[in-house]
N, C-alpha and C. Protein backbone atom coordinates (compact mmCIF):
# COMPACT_ATOMS: atom_id res chain seq x y z
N UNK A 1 0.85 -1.19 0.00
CA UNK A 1 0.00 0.00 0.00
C UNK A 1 0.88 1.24 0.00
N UNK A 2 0.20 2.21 -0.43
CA UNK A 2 1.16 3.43 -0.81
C UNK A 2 0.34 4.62 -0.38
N UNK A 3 0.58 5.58 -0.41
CA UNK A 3 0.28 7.22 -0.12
C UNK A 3 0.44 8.43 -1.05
N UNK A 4 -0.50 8.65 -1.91
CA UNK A 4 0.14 9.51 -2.67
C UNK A 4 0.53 11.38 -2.18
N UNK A 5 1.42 11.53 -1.92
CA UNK A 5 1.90 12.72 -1.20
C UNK A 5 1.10 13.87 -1.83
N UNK A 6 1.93 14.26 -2.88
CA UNK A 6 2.02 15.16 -3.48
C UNK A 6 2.29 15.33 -5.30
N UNK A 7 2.22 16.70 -5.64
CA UNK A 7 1.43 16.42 -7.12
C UNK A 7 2.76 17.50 -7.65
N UNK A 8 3.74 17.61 -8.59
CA UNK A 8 4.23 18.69 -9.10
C UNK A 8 3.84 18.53 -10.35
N UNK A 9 3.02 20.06 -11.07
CA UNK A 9 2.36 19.94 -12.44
C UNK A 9 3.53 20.19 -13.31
N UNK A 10 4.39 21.06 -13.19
CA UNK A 10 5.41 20.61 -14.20
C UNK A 10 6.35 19.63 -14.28
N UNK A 11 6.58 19.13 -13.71
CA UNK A 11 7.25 17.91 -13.45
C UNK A 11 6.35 16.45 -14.23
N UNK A 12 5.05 16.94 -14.07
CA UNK A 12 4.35 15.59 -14.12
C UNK A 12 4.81 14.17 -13.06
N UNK A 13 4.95 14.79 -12.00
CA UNK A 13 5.18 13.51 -10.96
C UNK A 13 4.73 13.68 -10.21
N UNK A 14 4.44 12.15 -9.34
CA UNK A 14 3.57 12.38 -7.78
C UNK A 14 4.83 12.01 -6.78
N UNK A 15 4.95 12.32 -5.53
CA UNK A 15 5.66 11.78 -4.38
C UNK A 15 4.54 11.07 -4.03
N UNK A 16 5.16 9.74 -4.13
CA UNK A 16 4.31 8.26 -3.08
C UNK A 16 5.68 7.80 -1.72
N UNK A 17 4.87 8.04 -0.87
CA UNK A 17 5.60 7.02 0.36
C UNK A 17 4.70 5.74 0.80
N UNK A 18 5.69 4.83 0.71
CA UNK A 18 5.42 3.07 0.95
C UNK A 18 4.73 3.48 2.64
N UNK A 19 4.15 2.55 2.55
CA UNK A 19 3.61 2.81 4.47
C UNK A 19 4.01 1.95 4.85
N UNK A 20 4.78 0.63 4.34
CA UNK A 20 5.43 -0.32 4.86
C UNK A 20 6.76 0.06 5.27
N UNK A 21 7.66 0.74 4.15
CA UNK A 21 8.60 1.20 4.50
C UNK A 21 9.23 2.60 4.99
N UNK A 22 8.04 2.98 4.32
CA UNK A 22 8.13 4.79 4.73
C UNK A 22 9.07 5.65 3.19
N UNK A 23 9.44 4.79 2.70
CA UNK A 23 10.55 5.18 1.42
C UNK A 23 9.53 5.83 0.69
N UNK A 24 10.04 7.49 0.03
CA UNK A 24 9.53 8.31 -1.04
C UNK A 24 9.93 8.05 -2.09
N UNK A 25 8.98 7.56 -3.22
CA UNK A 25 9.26 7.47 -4.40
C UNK A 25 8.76 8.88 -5.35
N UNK A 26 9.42 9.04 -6.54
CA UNK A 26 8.42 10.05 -7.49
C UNK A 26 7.60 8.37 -8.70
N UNK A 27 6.12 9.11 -8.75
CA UNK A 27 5.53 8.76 -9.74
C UNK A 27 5.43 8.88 -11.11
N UNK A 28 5.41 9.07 -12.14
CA UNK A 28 5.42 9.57 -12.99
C UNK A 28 3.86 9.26 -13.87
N UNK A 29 3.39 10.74 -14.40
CA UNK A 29 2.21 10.63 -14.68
C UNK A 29 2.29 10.29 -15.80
N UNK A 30 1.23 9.55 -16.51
CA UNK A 30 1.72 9.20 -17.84
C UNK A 30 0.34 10.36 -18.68
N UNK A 31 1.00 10.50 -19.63
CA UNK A 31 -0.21 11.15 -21.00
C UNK A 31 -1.10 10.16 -21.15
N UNK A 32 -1.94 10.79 -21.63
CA UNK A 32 -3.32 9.59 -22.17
C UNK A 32 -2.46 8.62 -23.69
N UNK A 33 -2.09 9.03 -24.12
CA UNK A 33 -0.90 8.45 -24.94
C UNK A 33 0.03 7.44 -24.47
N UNK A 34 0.52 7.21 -23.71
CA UNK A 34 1.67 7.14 -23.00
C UNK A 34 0.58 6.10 -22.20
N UNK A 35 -0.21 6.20 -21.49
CA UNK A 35 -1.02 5.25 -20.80
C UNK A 35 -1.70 4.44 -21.58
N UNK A 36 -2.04 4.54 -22.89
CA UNK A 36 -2.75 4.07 -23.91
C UNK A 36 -2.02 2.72 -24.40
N UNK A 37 -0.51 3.28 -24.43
CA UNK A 37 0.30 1.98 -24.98
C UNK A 37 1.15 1.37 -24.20
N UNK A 38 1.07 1.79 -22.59
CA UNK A 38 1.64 1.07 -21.79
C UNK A 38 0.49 -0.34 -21.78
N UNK A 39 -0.74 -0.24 -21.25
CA UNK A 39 -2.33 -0.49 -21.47
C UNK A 39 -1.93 -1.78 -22.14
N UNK A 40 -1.72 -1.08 -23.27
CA UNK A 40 -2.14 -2.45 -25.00
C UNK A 40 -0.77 -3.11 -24.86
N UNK A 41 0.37 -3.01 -24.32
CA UNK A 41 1.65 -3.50 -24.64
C UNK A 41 1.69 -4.50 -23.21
N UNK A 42 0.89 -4.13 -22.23
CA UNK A 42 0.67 -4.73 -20.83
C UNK A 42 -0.43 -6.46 -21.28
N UNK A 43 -1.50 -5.83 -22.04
CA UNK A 43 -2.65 -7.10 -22.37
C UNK A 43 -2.05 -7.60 -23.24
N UNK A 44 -0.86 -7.30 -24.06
CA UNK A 44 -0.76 -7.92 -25.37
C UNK A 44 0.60 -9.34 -24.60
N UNK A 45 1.20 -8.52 -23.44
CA UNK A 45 2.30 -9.80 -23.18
C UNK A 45 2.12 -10.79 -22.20
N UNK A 46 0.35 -10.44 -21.76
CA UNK A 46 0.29 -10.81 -20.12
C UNK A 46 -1.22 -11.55 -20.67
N UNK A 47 -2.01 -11.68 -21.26
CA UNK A 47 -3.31 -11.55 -22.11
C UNK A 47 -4.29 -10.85 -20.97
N UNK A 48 -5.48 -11.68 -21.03
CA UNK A 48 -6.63 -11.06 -19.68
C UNK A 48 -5.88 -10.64 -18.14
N UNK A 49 -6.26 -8.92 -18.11
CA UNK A 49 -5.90 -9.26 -16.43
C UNK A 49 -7.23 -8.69 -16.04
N UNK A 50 -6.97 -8.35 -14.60
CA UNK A 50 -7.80 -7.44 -14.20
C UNK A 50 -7.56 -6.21 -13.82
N UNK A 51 -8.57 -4.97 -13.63
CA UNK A 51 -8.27 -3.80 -13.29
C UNK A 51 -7.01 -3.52 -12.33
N UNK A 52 -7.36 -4.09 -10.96
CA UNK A 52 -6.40 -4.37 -9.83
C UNK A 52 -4.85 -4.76 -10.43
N UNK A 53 -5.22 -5.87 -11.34
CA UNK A 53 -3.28 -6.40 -11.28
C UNK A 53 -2.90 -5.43 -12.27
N UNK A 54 -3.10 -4.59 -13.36
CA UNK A 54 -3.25 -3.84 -14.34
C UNK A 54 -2.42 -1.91 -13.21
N UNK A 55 -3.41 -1.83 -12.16
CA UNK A 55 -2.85 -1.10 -11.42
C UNK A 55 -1.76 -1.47 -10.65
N UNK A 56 -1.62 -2.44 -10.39
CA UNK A 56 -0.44 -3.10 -9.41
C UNK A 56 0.84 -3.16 -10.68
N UNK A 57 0.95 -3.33 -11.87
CA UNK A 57 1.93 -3.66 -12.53
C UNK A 57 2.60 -2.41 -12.97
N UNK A 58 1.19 -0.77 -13.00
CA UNK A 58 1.60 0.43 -13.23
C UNK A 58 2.71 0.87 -11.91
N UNK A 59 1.58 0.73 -10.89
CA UNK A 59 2.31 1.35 -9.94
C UNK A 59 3.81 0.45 -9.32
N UNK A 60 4.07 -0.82 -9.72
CA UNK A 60 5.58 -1.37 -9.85
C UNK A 60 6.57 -0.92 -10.54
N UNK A 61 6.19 -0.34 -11.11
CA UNK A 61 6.78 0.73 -12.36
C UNK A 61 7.00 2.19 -12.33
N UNK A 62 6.37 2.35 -10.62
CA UNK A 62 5.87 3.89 -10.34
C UNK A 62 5.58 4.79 -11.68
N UNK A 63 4.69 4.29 -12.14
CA UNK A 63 3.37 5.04 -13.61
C UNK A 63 2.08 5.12 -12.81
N UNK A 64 1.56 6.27 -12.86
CA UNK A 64 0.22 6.54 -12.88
C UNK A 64 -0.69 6.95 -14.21
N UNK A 65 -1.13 6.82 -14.35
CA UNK A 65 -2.47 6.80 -15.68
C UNK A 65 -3.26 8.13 -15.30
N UNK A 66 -3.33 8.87 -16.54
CA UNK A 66 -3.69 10.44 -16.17
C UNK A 66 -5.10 10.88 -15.31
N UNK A 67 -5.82 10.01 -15.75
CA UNK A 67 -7.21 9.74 -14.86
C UNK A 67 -7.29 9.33 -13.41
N UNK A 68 -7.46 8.11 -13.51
CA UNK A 68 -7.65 6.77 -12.93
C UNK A 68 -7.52 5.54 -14.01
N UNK A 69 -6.72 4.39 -13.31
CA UNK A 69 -6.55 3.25 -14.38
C UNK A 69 -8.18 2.90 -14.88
N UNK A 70 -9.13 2.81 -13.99
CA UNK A 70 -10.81 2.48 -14.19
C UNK A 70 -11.16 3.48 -15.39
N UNK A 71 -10.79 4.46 -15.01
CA UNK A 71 -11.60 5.49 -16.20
C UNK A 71 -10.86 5.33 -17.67
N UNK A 72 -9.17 5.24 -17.40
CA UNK A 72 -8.46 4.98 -18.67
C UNK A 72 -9.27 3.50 -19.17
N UNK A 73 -8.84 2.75 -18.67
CA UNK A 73 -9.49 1.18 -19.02
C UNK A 73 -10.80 1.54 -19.96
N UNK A 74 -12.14 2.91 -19.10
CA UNK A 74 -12.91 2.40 -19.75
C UNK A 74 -13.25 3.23 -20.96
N UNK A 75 -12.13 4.10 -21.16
CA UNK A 75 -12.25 4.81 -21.98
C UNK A 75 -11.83 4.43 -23.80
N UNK A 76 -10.58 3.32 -22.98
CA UNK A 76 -10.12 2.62 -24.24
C UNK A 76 -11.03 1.44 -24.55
N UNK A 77 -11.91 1.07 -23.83
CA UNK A 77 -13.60 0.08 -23.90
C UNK A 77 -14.25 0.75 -25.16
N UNK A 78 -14.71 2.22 -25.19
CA UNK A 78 -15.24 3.00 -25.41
C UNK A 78 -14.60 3.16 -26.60
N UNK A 79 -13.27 3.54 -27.24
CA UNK A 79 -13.02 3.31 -28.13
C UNK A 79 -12.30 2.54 -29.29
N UNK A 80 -13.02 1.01 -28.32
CA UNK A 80 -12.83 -0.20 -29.53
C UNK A 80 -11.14 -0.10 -29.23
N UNK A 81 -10.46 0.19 -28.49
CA UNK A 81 -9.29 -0.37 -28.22
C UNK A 81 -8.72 -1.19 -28.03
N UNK A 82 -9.62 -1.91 -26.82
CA UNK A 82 -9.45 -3.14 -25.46
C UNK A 82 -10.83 -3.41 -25.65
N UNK A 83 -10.86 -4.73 -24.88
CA UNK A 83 -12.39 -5.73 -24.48
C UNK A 83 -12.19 -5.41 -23.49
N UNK A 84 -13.10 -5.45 -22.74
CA UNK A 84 -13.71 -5.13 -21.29
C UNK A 84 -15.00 -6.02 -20.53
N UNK A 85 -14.91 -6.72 -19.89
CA UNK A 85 -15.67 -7.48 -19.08
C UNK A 85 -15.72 -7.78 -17.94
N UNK A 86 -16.78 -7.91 -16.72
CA UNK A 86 -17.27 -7.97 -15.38
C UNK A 86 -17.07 -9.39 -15.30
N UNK A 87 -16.41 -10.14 -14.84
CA UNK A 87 -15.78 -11.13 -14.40
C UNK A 87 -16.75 -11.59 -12.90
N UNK A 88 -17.96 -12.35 -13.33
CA UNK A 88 -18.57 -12.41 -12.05
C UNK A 88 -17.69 -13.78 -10.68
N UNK A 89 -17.12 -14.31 -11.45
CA UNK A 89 -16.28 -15.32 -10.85
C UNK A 89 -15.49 -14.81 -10.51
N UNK A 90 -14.42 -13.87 -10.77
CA UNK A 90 -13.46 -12.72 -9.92
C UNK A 90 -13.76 -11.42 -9.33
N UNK A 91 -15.31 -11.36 -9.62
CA UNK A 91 -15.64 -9.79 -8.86
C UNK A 91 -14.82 -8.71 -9.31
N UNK A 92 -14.01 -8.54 -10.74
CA UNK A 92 -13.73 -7.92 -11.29
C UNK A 92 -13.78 -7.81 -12.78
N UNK A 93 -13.36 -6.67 -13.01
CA UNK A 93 -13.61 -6.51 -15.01
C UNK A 93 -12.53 -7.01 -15.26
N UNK A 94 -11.88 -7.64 -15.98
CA UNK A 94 -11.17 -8.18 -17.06
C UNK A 94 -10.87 -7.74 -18.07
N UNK A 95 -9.60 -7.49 -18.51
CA UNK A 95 -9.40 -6.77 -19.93
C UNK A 95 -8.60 -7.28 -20.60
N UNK A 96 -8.63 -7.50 -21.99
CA UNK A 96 -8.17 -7.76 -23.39
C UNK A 96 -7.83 -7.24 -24.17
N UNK A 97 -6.59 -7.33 -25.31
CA UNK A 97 -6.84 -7.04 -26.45
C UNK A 97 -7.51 -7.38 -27.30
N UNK A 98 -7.96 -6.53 -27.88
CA UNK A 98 -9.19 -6.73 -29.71
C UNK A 98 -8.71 -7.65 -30.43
């Protein structure tokens, strides 16, 4: 679990501190671009994940997604990017490439 501190707009980075360890990292925000093909290059080597591991693999990477990963996800739903599905057996959406 993490903390997101703080926001510098020119920079495009967040300060996150670990609450396990207390260690400050910078985030780095990504463009809707930049989140778009992290996204498709993430489902294309990993196939179906879910929202959750999708955020867990950004933020291993300290990347944040300019939105929220939910709203990016469903935005690239929206335009025929990615598949998108409610996973009633995992209680989560699931995502694909086209």
């Amino acid at each position: 679990k993490s903390a997101l501190l703080q926001y510098g707009e020119r920079s495009g980075y967040f300060l996150r501190r670990d609450k396990g360890t207390g260690k400050v990292e910078n985030m780095r925000l990504l463009t809707k671009l930049e989140a778009e093909k992290f996204i498709i290059s993430l489902l294309r080597g990993k196939g179906k994940l879910t929202t959750r591991r999708i955020e867990g693999d950004a933020l291993a990477k300290n990347l944040r997604c300019p939105d929220s990963t939910s709203r990016t996800l469903n935005s690239l739903r929206l335009e025929a990017k990615i598949k998108g599905k409610f996973s009633a057996k995992k209680k989560a959406w699931e995502w694909c490439v086209n």
